[in-house]
C-alpha atoms as a PDB file:
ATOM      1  CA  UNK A   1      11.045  18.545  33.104  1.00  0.00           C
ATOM      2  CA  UNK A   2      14.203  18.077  30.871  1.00  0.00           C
ATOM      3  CA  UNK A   3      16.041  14.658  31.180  1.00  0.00           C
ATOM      4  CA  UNK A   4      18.982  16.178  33.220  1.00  0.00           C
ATOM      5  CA  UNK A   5      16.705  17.661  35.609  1.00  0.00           C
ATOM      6  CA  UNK A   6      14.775  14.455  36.115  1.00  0.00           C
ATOM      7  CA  UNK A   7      17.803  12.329  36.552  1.00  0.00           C
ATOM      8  CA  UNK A   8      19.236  15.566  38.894  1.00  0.00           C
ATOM      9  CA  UNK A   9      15.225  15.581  40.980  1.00  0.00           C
ATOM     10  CA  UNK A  10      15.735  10.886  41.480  1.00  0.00           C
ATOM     11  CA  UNK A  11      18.881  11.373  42.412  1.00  0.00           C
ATOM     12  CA  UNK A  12      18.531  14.076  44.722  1.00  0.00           C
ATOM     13  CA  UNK A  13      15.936  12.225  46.676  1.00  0.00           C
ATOM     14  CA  UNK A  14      18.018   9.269  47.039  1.00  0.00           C
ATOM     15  CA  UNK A  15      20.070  11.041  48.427  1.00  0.00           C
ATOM     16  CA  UNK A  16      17.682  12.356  50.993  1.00  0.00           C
ATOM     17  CA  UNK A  17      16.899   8.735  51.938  1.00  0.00           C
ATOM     18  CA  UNK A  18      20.005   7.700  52.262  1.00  0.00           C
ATOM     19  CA  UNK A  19      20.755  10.333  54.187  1.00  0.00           C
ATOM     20  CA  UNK A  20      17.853  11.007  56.684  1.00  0.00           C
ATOM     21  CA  UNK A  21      18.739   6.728  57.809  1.00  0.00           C
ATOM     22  CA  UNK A  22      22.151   8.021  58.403  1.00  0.00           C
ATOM     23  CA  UNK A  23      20.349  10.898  60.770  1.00  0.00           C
ATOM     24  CA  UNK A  24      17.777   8.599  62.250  1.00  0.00           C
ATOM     25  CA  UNK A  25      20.892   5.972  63.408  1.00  0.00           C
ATOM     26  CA  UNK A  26      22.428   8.660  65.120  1.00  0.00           C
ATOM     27  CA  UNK A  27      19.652  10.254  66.631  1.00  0.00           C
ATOM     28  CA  UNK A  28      19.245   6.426  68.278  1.00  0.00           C
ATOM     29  CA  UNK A  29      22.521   5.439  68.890  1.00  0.00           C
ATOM     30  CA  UNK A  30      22.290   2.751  66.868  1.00  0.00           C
ATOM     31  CA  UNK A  31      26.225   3.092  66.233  1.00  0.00           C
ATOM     32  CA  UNK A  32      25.537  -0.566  64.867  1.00  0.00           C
ATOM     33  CA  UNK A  33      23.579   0.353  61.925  1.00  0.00           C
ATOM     34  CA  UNK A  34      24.818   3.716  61.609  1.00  0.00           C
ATOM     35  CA  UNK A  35      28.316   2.864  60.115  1.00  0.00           C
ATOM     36  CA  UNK A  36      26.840   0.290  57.078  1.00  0.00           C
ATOM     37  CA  UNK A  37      23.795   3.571  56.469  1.00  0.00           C
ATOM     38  CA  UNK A  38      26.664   5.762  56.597  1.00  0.00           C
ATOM     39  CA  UNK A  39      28.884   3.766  53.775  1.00  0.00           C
ATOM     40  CA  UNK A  40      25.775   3.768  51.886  1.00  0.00           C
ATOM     41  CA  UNK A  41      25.366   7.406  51.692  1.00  0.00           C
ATOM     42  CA  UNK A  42      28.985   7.510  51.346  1.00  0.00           C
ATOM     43  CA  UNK A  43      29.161   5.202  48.139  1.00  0.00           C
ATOM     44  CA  UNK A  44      26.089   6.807  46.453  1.00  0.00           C
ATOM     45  CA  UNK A  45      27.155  10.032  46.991  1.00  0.00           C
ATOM     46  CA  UNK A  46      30.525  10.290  45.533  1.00  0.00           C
ATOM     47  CA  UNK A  47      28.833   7.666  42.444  1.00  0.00           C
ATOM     48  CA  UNK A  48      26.207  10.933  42.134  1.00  0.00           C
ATOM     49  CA  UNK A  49      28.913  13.311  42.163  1.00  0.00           C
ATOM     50  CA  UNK A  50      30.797  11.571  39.535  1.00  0.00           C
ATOM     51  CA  UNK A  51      27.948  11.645  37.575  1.00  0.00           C
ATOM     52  CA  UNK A  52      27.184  14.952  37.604  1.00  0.00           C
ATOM     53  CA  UNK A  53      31.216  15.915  37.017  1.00  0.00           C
ATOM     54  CA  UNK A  54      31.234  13.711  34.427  1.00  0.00           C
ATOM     55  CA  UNK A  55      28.017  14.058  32.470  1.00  0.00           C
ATOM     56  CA  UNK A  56      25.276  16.213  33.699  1.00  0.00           C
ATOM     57  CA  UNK A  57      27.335  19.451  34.461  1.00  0.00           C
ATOM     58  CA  UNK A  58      29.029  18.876  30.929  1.00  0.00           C
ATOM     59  CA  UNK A  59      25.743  18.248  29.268  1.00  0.00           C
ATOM     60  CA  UNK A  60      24.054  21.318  31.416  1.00  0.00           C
ATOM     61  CA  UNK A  61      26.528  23.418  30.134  1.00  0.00           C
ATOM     62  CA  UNK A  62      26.380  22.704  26.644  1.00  0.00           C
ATOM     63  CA  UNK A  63      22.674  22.808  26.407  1.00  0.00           C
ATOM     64  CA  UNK A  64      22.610  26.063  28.459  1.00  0.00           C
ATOM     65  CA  UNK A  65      25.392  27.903  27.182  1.00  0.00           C
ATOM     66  CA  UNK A  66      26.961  28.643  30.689  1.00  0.00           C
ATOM     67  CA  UNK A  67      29.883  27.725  30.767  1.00  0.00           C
ATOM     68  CA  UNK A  68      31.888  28.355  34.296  1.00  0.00           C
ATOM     69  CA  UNK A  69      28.446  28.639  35.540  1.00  0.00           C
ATOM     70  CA  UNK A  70      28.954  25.185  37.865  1.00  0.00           C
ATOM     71  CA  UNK A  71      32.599  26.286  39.020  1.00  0.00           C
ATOM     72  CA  UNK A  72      30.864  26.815  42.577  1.00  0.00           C
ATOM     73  CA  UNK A  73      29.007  23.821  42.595  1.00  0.00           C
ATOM     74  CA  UNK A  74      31.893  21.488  41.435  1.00  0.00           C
ATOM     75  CA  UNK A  75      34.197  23.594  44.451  1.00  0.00           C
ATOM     76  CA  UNK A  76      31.055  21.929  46.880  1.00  0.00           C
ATOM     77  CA  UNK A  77      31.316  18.645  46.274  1.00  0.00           C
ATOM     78  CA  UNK A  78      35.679  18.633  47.572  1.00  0.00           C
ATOM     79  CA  UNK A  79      33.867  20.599  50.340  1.00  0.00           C
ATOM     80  CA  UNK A  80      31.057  17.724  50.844  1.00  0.00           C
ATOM     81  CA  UNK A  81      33.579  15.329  50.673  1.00  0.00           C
ATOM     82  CA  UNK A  82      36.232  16.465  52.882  1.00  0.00           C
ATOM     83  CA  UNK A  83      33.377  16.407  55.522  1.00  0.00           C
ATOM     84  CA  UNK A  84      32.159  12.748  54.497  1.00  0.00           C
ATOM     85  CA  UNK A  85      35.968  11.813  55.313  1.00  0.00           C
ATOM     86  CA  UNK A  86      36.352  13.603  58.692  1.00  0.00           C
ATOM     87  CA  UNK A  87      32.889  11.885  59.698  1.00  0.00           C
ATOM     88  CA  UNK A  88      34.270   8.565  58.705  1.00  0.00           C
ATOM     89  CA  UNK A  89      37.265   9.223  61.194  1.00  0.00           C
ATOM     90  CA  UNK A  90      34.680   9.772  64.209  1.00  0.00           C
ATOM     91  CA  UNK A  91      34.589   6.992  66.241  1.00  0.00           C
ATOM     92  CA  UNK A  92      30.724   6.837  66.906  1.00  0.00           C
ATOM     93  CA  UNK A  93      30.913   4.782  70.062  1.00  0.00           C
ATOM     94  CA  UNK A  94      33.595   6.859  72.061  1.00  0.00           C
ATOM     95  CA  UNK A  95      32.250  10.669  70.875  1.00  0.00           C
ATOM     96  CA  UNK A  96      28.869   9.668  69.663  1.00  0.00           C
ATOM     97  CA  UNK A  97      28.058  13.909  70.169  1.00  0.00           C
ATOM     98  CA  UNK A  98      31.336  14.829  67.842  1.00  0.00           C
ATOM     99  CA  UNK A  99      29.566  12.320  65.530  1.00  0.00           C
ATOM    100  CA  UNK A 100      26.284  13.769  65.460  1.00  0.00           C
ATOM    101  CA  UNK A 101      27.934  17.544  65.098  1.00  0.00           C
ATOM    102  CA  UNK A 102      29.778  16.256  61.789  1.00  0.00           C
ATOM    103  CA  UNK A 103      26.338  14.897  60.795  1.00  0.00           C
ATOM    104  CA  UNK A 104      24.451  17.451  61.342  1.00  0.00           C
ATOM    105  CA  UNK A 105      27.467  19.968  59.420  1.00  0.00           C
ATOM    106  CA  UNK A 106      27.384  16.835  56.584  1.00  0.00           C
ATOM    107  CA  UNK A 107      23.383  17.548  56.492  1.00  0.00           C
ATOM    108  CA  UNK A 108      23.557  21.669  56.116  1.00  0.00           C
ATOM    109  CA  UNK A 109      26.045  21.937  53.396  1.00  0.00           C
ATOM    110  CA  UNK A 110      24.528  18.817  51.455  1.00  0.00           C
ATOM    111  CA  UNK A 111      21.087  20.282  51.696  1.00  0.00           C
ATOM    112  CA  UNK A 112      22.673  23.700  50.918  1.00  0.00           C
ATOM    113  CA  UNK A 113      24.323  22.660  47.913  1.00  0.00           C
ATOM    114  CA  UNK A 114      21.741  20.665  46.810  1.00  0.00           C
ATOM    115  CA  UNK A 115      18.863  23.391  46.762  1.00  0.00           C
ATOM    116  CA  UNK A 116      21.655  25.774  44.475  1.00  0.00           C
ATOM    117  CA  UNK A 117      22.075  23.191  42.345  1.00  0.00           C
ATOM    118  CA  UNK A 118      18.703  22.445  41.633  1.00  0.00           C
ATOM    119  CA  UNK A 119      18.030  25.885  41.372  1.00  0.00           C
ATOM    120  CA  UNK A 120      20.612  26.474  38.964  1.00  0.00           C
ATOM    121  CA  UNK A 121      20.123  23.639  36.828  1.00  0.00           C
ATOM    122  CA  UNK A 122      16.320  23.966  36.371  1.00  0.00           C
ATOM    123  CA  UNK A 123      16.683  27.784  35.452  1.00  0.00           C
ATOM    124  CA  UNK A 124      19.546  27.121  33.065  1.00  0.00           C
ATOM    125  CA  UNK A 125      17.629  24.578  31.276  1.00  0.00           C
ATOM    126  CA  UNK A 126      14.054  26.533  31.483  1.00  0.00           C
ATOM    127  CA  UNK A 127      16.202  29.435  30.118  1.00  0.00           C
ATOM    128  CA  UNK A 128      17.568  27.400  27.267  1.00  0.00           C
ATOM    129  CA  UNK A 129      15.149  26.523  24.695  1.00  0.00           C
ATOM    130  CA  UNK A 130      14.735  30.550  25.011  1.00  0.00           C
ATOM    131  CA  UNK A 131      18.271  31.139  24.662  1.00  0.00           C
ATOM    132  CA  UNK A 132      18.428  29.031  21.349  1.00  0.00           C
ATOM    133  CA  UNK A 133      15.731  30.795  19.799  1.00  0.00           C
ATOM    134  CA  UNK A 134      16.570  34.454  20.581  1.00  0.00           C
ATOM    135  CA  UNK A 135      19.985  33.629  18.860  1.00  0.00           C
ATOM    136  CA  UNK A 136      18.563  31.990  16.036  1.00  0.00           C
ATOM    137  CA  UNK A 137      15.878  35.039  15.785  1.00  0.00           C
ATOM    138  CA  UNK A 138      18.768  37.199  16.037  1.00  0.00           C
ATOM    139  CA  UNK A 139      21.130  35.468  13.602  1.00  0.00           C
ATOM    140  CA  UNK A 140      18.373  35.272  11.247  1.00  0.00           C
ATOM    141  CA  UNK A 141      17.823  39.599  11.319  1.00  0.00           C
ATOM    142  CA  UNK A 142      22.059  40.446  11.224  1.00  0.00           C
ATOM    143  CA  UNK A 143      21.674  38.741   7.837  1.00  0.00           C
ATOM    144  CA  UNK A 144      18.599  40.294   6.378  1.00  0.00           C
ATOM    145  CA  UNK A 145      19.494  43.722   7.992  1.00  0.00           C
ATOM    146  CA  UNK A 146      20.885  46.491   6.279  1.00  0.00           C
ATOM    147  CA  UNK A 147      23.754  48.677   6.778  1.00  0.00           C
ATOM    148  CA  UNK A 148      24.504  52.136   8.083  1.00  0.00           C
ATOM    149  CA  UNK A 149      27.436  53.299   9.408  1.00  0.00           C
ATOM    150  CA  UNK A 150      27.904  56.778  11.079  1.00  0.00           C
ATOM    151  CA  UNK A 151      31.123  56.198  12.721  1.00  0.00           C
ATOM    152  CA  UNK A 152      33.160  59.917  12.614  1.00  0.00           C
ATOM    153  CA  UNK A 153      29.914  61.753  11.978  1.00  0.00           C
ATOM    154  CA  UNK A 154      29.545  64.537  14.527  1.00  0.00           C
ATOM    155  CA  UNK A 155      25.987  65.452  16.875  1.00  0.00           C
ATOM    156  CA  UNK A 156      23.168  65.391  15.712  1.00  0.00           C
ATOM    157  CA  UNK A 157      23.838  63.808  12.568  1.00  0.00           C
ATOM    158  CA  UNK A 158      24.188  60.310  13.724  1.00  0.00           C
ATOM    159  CA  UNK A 159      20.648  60.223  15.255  1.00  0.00           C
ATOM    160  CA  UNK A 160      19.433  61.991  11.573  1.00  0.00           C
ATOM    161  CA  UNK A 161      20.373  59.581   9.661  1.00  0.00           C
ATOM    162  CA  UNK A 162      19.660  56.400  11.825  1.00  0.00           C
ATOM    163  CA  UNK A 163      15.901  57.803  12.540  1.00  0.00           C
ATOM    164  CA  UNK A 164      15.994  58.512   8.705  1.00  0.00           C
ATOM    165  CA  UNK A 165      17.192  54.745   7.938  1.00  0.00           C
ATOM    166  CA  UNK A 166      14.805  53.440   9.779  1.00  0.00           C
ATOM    167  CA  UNK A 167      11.838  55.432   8.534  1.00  0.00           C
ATOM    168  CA  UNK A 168      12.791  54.161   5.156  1.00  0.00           C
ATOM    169  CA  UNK A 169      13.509  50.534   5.902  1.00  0.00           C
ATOM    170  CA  UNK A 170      10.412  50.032   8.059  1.00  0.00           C
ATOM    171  CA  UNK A 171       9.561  46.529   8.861  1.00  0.00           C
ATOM    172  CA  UNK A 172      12.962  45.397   8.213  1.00  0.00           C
ATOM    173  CA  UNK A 173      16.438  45.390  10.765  1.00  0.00           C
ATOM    174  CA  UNK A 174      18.672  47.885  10.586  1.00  0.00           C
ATOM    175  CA  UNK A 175      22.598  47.254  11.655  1.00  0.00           C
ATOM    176  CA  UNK A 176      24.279  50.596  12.294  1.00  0.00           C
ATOM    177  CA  UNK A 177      28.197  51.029  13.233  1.00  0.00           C
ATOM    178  CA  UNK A 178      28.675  53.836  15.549  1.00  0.00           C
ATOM    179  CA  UNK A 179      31.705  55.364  17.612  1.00  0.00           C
ATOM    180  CA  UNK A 180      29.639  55.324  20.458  1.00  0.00           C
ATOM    181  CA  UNK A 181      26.868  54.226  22.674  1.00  0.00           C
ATOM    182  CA  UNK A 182      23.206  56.367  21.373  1.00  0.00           C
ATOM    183  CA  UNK A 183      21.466  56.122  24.213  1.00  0.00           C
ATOM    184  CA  UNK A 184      18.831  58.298  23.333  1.00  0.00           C
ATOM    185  CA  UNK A 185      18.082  56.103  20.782  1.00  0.00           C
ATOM    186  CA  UNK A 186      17.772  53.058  23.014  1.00  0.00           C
ATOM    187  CA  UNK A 187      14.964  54.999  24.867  1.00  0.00           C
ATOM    188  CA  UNK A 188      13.109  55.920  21.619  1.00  0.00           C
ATOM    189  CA  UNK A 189      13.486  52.113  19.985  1.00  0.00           C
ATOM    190  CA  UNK A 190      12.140  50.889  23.951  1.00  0.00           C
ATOM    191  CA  UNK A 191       9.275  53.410  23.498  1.00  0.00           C
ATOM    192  CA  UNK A 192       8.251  51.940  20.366  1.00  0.00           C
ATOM    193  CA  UNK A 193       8.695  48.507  21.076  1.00  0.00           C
ATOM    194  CA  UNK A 194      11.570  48.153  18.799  1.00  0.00           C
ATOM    195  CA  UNK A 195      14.496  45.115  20.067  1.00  0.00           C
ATOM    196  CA  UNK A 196      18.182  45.956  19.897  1.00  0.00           C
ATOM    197  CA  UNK A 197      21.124  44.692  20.645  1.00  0.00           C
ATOM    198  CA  UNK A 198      24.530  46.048  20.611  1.00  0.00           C
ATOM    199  CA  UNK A 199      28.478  44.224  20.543  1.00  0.00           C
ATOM    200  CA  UNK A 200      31.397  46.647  21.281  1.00  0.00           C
ATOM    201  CA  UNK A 201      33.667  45.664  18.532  1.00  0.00           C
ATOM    202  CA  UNK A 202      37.657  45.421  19.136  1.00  0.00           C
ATOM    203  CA  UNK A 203      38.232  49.168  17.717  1.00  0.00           C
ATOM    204  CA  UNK A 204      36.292  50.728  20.350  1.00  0.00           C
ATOM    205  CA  UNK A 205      33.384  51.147  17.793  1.00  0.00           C
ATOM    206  CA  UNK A 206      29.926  49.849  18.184  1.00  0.00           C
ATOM    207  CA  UNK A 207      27.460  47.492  16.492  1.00  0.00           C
ATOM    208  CA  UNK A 208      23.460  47.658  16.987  1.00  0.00           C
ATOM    209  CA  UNK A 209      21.112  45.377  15.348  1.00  0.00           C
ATOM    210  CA  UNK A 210      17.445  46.846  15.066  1.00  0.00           C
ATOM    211  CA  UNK A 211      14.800  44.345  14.655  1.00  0.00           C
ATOM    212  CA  UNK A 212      11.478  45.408  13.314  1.00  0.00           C
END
């Protein structure tokens, strides 16, 4: 487990604690101990949101790559908080079933958000390390790879001479500029195992990079 998703996993089940005392009060009555358990879960959970605005979903994002991903997550936590307030503003005592209803809506969109945010976060940063080293692999071919380009050239003679470059440069990538998208050859380089990856480029032209 990465460090941000152990500090995300502690904090998370703090949270959970906090949270199930706040439950347990109510489910009593105890609308003496529920308002301090209640601050409590208050205070921690804005400190843990701040956190994660202010350092985890930053860091997430620039170890990841995905950037915007956390625009949902980060539109929870005004959502989450909102409700925190209008619970605050029950009087426990005089509509102690109003207060429970709040709860329990506190409970389902905290538990909610929390289960996509884990979810996100531990793919992004189990996708990461893999991320990083496809685009290094891939950096690493565009500069050994040599050039064709067929742009302009009509049927079949694009296919020729990319089939015909590659025959010749086996065991090295190929980068071919093309007017448009061959997919025939995609499903001949899948058949044989053969990566590729193609960028439309701002002329309307293409670029695909064929690793060995």
């Amino acid at each position: 487990m990465s460090d941000l998703a152990e500090i995300l996993f502690h904090e998370h089940r703090r949270l959970e604690e906090l949270l199930a005392a706040v439950q347990e009060a109510a489910r009593a009555g105890d609308w003496r101990r529920f308002p301090a358990a209640l601050g409590r879960l208050r205070d921690t959970l804005k400190a843990h949101f701040a956190l994660e605005e202010d350092e985890v979903f930053p860091e997430f994002e620039r170890q990841s790559g995905l950037t915007g991903a956390l625009a949902e997550l980060r539109s929870q936590h005004e959502d989450i908080r909102h409700t925190l307030d209008t619970l605050l503003a029950v009087s426990p005592r005089h509509d102690p079933e109003g207060c429970r209803a709040e709860l329990a809506g506190l409970a389902a969109i905290y538990r909610q958000h929390e289960a996509e945010e884990e979810r996100l976060i531990y793919a992004g940063l189990e996708r990461a390390p893999r991320a990083q080293a496809e685009a290094q692999r891939a950096a690493a071919a565009q500069a050994q790879a040599a050039e064709l380009d067929v742009r302009g050239l009509e049927p079949p003679e694009p296919m020729t001479r990319i089939l015909d470059a590659l025959a010749r440069a086996r065991g090295k990538p190929l980068r071919v500029l093309i007017h448009r998208e061959p997919f025939p050859l995609y499903e001949l380089l899948d058949e044989n195992g053969r990566r590729h990856r193609t960028v439309a480029r701002g002329d309307g032209s293409f670029e695909i990079l064929i690793e060995p």
